[in-house]
N, C-alpha and C. Protein backbone atom coordinates (compact mmCIF):
# COMPACT_ATOMS: atom_id res chain seq x y z
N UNK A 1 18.01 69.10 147.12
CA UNK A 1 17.69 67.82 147.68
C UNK A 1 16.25 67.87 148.13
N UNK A 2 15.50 67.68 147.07
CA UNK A 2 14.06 67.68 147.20
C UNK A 2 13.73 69.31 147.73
N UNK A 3 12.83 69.55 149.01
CA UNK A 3 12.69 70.91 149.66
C UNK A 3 14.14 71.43 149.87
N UNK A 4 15.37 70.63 150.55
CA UNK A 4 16.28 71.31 150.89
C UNK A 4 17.32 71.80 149.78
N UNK A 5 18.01 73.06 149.86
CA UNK A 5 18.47 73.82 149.08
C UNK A 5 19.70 73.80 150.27
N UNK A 6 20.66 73.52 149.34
CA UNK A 6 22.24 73.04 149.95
C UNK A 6 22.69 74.27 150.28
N UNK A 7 23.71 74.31 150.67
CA UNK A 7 24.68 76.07 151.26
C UNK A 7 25.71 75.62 150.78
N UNK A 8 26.65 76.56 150.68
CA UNK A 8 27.88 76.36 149.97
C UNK A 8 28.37 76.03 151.24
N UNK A 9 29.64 75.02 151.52
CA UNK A 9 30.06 74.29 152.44
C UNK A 9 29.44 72.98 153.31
N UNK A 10 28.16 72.88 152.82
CA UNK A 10 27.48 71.82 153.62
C UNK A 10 28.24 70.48 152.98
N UNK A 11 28.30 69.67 153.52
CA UNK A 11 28.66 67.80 153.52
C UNK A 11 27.93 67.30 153.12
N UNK A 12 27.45 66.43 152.41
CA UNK A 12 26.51 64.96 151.74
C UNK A 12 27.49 64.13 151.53
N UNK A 13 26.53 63.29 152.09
CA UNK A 13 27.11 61.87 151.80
C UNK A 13 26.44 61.56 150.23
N UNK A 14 26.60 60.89 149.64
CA UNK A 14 26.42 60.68 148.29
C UNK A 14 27.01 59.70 147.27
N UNK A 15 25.77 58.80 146.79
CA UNK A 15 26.30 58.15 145.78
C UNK A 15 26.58 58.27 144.88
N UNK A 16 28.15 58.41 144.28
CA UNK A 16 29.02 59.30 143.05
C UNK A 16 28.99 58.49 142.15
N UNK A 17 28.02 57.40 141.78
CA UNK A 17 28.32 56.53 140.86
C UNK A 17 26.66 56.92 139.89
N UNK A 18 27.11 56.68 138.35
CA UNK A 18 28.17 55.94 137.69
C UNK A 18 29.43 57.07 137.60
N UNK A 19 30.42 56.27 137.64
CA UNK A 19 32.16 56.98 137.65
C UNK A 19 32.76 55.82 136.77
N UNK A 20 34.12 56.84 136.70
CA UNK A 20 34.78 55.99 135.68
C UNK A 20 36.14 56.54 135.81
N UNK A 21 36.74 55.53 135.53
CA UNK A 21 38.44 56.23 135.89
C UNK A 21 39.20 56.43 137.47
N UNK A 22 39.60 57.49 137.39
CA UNK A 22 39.91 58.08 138.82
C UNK A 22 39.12 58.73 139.48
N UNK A 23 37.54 58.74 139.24
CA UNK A 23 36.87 59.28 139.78
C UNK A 23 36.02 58.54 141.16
N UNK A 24 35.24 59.33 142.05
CA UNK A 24 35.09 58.60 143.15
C UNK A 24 33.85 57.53 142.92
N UNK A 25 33.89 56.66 143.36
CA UNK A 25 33.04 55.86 143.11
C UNK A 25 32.54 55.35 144.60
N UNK A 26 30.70 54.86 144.28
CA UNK A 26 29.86 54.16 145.19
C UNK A 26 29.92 55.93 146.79
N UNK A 27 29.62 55.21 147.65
CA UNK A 27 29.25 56.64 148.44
C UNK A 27 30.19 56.97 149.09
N UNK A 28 30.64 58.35 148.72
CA UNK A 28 31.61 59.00 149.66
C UNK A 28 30.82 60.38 150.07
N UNK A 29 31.57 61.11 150.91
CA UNK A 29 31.08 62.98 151.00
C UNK A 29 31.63 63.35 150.33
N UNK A 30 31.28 64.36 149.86
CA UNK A 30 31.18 65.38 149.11
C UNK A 30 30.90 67.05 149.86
N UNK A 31 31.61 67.82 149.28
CA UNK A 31 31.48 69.30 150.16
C UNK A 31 31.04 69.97 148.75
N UNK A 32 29.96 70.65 149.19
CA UNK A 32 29.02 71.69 148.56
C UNK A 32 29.97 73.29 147.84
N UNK A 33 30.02 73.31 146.49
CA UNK A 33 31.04 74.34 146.01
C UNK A 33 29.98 75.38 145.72
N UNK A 34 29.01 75.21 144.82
CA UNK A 34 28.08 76.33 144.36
C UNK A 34 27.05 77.21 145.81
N UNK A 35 26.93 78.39 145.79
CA UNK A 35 26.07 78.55 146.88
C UNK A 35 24.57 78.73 147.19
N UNK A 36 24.61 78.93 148.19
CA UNK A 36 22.77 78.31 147.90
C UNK A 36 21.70 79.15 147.08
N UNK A 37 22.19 80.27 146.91
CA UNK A 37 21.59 81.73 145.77
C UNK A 37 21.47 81.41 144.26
N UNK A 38 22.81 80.63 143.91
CA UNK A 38 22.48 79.41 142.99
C UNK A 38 22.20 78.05 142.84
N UNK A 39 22.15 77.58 143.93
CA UNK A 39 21.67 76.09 144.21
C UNK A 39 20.09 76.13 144.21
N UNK A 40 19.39 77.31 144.67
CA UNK A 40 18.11 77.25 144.63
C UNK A 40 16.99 77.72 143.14
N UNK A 41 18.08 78.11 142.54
CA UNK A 41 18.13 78.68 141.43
C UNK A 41 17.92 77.20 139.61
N UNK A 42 18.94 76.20 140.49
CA UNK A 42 19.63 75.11 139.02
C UNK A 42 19.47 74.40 139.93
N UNK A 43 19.53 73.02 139.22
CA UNK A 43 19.09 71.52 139.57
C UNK A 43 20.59 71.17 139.61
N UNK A 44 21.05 71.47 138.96
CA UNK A 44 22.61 70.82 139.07
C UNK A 44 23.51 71.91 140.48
N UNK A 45 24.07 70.75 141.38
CA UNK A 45 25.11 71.68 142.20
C UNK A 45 26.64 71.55 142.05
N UNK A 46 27.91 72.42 142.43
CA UNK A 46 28.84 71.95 141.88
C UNK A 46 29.54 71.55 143.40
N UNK A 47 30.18 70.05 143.35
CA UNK A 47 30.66 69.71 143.98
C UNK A 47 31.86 68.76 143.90
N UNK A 48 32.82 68.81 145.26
CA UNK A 48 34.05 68.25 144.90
C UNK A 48 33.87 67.27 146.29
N UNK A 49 34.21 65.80 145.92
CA UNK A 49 34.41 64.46 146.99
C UNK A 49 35.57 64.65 147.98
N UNK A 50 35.19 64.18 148.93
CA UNK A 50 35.95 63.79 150.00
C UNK A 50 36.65 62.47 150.46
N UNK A 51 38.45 62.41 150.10
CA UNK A 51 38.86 60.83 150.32
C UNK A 51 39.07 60.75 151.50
N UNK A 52 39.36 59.71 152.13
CA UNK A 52 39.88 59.12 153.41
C UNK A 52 41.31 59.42 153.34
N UNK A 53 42.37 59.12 152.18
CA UNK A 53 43.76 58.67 151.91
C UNK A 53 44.19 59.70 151.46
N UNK A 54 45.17 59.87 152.80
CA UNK A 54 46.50 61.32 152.43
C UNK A 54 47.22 61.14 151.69
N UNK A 55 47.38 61.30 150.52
CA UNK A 55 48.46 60.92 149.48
C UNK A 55 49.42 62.15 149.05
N UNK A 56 49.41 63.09 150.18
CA UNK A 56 50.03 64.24 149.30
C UNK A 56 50.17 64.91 148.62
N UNK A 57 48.66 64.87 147.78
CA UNK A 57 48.54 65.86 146.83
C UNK A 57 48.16 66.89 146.98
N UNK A 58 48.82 67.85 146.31
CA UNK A 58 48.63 69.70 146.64
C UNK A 58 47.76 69.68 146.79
N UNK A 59 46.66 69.86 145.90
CA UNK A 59 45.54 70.01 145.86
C UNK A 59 44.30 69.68 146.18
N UNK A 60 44.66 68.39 147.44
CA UNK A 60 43.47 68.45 148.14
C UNK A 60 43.79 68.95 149.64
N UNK A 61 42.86 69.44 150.32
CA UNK A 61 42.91 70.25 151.44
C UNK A 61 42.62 69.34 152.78
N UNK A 62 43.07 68.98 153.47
CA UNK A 62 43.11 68.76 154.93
C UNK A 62 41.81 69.12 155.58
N UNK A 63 40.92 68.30 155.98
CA UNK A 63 39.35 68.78 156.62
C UNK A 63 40.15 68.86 158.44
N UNK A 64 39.76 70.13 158.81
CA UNK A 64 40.10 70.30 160.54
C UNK A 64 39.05 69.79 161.06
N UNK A 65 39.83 69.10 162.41
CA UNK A 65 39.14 67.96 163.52
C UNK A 65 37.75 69.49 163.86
N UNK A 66 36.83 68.47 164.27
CA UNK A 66 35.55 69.42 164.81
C UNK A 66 34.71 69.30 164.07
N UNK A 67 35.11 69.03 162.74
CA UNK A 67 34.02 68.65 161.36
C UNK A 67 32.90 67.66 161.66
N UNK A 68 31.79 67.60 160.90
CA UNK A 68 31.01 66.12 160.53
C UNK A 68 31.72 65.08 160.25
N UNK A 69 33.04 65.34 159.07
CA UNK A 69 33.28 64.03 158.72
C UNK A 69 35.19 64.36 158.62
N UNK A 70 35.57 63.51 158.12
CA UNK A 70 37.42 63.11 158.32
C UNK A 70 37.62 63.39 157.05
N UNK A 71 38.96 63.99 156.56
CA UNK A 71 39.69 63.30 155.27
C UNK A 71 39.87 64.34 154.79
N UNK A 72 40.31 64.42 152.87
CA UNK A 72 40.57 65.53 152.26
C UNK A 72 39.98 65.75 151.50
N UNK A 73 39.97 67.15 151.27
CA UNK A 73 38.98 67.47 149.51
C UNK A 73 39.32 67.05 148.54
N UNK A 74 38.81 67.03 148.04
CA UNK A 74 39.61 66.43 146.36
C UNK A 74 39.34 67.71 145.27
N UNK A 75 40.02 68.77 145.45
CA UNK A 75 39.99 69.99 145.28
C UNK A 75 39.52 70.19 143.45
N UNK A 76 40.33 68.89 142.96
CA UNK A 76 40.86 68.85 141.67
C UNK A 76 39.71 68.22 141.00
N UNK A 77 38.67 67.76 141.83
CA UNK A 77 37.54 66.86 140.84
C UNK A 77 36.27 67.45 140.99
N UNK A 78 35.77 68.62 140.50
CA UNK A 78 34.74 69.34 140.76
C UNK A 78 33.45 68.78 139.58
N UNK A 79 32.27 68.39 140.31
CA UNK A 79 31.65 67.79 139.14
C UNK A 79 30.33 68.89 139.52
N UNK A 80 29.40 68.63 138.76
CA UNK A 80 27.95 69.58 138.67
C UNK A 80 27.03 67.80 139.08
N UNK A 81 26.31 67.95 140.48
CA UNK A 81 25.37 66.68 140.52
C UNK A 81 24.15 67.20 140.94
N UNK A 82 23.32 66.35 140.32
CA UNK A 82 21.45 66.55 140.62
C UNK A 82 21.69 66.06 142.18
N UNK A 83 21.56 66.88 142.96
CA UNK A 83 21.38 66.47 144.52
C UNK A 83 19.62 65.68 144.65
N UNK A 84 18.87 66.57 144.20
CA UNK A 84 17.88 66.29 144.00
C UNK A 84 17.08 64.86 144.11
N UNK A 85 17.65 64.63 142.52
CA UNK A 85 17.17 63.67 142.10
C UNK A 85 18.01 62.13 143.05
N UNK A 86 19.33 62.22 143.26
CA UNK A 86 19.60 61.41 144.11
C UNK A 86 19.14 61.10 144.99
N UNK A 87 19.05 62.17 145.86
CA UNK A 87 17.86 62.49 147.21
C UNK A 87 17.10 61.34 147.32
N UNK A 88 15.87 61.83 146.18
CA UNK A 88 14.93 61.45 146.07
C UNK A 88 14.92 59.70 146.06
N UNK A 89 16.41 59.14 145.38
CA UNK A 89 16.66 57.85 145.05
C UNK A 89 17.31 57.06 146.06
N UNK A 90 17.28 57.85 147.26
CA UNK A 90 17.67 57.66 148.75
C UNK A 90 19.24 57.45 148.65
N UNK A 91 19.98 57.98 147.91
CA UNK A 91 21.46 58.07 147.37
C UNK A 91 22.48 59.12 147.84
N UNK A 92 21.31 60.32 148.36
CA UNK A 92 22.38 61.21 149.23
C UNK A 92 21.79 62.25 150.42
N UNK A 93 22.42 62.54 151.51
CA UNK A 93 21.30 63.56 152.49
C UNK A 93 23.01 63.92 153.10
N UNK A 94 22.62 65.65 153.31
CA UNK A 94 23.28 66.42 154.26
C UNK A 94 23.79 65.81 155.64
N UNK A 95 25.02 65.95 155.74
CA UNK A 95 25.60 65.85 157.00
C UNK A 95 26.03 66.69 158.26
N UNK A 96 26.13 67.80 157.04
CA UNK A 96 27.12 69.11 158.07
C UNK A 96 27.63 69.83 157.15
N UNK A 97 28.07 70.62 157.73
CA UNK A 97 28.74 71.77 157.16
C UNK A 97 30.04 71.97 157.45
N UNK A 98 31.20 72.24 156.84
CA UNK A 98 32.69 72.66 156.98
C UNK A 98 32.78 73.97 157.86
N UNK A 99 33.90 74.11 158.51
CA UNK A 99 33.93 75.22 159.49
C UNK A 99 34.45 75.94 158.43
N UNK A 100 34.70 77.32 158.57
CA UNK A 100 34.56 78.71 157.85
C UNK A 100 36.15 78.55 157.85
N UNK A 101 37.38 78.13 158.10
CA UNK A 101 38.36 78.35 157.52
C UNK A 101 38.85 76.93 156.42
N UNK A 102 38.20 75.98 156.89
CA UNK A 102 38.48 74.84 155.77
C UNK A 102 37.97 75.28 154.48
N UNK A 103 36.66 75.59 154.60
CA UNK A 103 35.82 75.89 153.65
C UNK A 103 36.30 77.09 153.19
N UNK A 104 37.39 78.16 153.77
CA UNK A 104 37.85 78.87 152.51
C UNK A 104 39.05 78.74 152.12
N UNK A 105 39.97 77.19 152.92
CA UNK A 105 40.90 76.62 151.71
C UNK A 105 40.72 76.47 150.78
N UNK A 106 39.32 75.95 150.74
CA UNK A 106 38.63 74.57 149.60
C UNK A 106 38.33 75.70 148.67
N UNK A 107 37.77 76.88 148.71
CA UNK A 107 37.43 77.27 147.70
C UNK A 107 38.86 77.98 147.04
N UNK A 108 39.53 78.64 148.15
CA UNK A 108 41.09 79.17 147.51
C UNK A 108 41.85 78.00 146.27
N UNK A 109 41.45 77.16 146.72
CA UNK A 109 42.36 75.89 145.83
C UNK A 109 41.40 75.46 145.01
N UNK A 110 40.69 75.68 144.96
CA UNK A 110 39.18 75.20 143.81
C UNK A 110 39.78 76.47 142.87
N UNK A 111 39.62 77.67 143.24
CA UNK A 111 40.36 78.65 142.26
C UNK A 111 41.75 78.69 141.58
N UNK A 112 42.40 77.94 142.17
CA UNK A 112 43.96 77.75 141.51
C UNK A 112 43.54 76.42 140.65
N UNK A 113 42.57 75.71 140.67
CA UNK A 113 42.24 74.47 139.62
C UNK A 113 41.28 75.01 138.51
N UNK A 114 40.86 75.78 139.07
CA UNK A 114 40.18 76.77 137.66
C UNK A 114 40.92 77.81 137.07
N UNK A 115 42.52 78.23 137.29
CA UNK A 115 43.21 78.86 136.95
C UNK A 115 43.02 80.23 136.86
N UNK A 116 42.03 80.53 138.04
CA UNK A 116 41.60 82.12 138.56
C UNK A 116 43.10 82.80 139.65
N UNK A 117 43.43 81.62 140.23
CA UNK A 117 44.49 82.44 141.15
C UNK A 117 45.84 81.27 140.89
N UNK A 118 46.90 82.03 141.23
CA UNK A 118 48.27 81.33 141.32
C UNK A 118 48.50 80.02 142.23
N UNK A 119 49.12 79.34 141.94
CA UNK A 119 49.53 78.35 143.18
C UNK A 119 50.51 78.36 144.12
């Protein structure tokens, strides 16, 4: 995001559009998957959105009260975005960061959607 180089777990708010389908659309957060050793490295970062609406699905994770922001991961929709260039298009900026046990749900279940670990 221009000078800033994201951390794995940080929050942006961010405009996820263009989308299509079930994907998130117009600005939601987003939690930071790739870490910053490779974020400073590639223009593209990999990241998964944050909904408001508990719907029960396995696979998104519960954000604990104390956070920047409310809601669940969306464990299952991991995309690669130019933080950057959004940035720059006044479309997305850092909020915060996930506390250290959400943030290693999110990645535990990011690995069972990449079919590295069991469910």
């Amino acid at each position: 995001m221009g000078a800033v180089i994201c951390e794995q777990g940080d929050v942006v708010s961010i405009n996820f559009d263009p989308s299509k389908g079930h994907e998130p659309a117009y600005r939601h957060y987003g939690v930071v998957l790739s870490p910053w050793r490779i974020n400073k490295t590639c223009a593209l970062m990999l990241m998964v959105p944050v909904t408001s609406v508990d719907n029960g699905y396995p696979l998104h994770v519960k954000i604990a009260a104390g956070n920047p922001v409310r809601g669940f991961v969306q464990c299952e929709a991991v995309r690669a975005m130019d933080l950057g260039v959004r940035e720059a298009e006044g479309a997305a900026e850092v909020v915060g960061s996930l506390d250290d046990g959400t943030l290693a749900q999110v990645m535990a279940t990011v690995l069972v959607v990449l079919g590295l670990e069991e469910f």
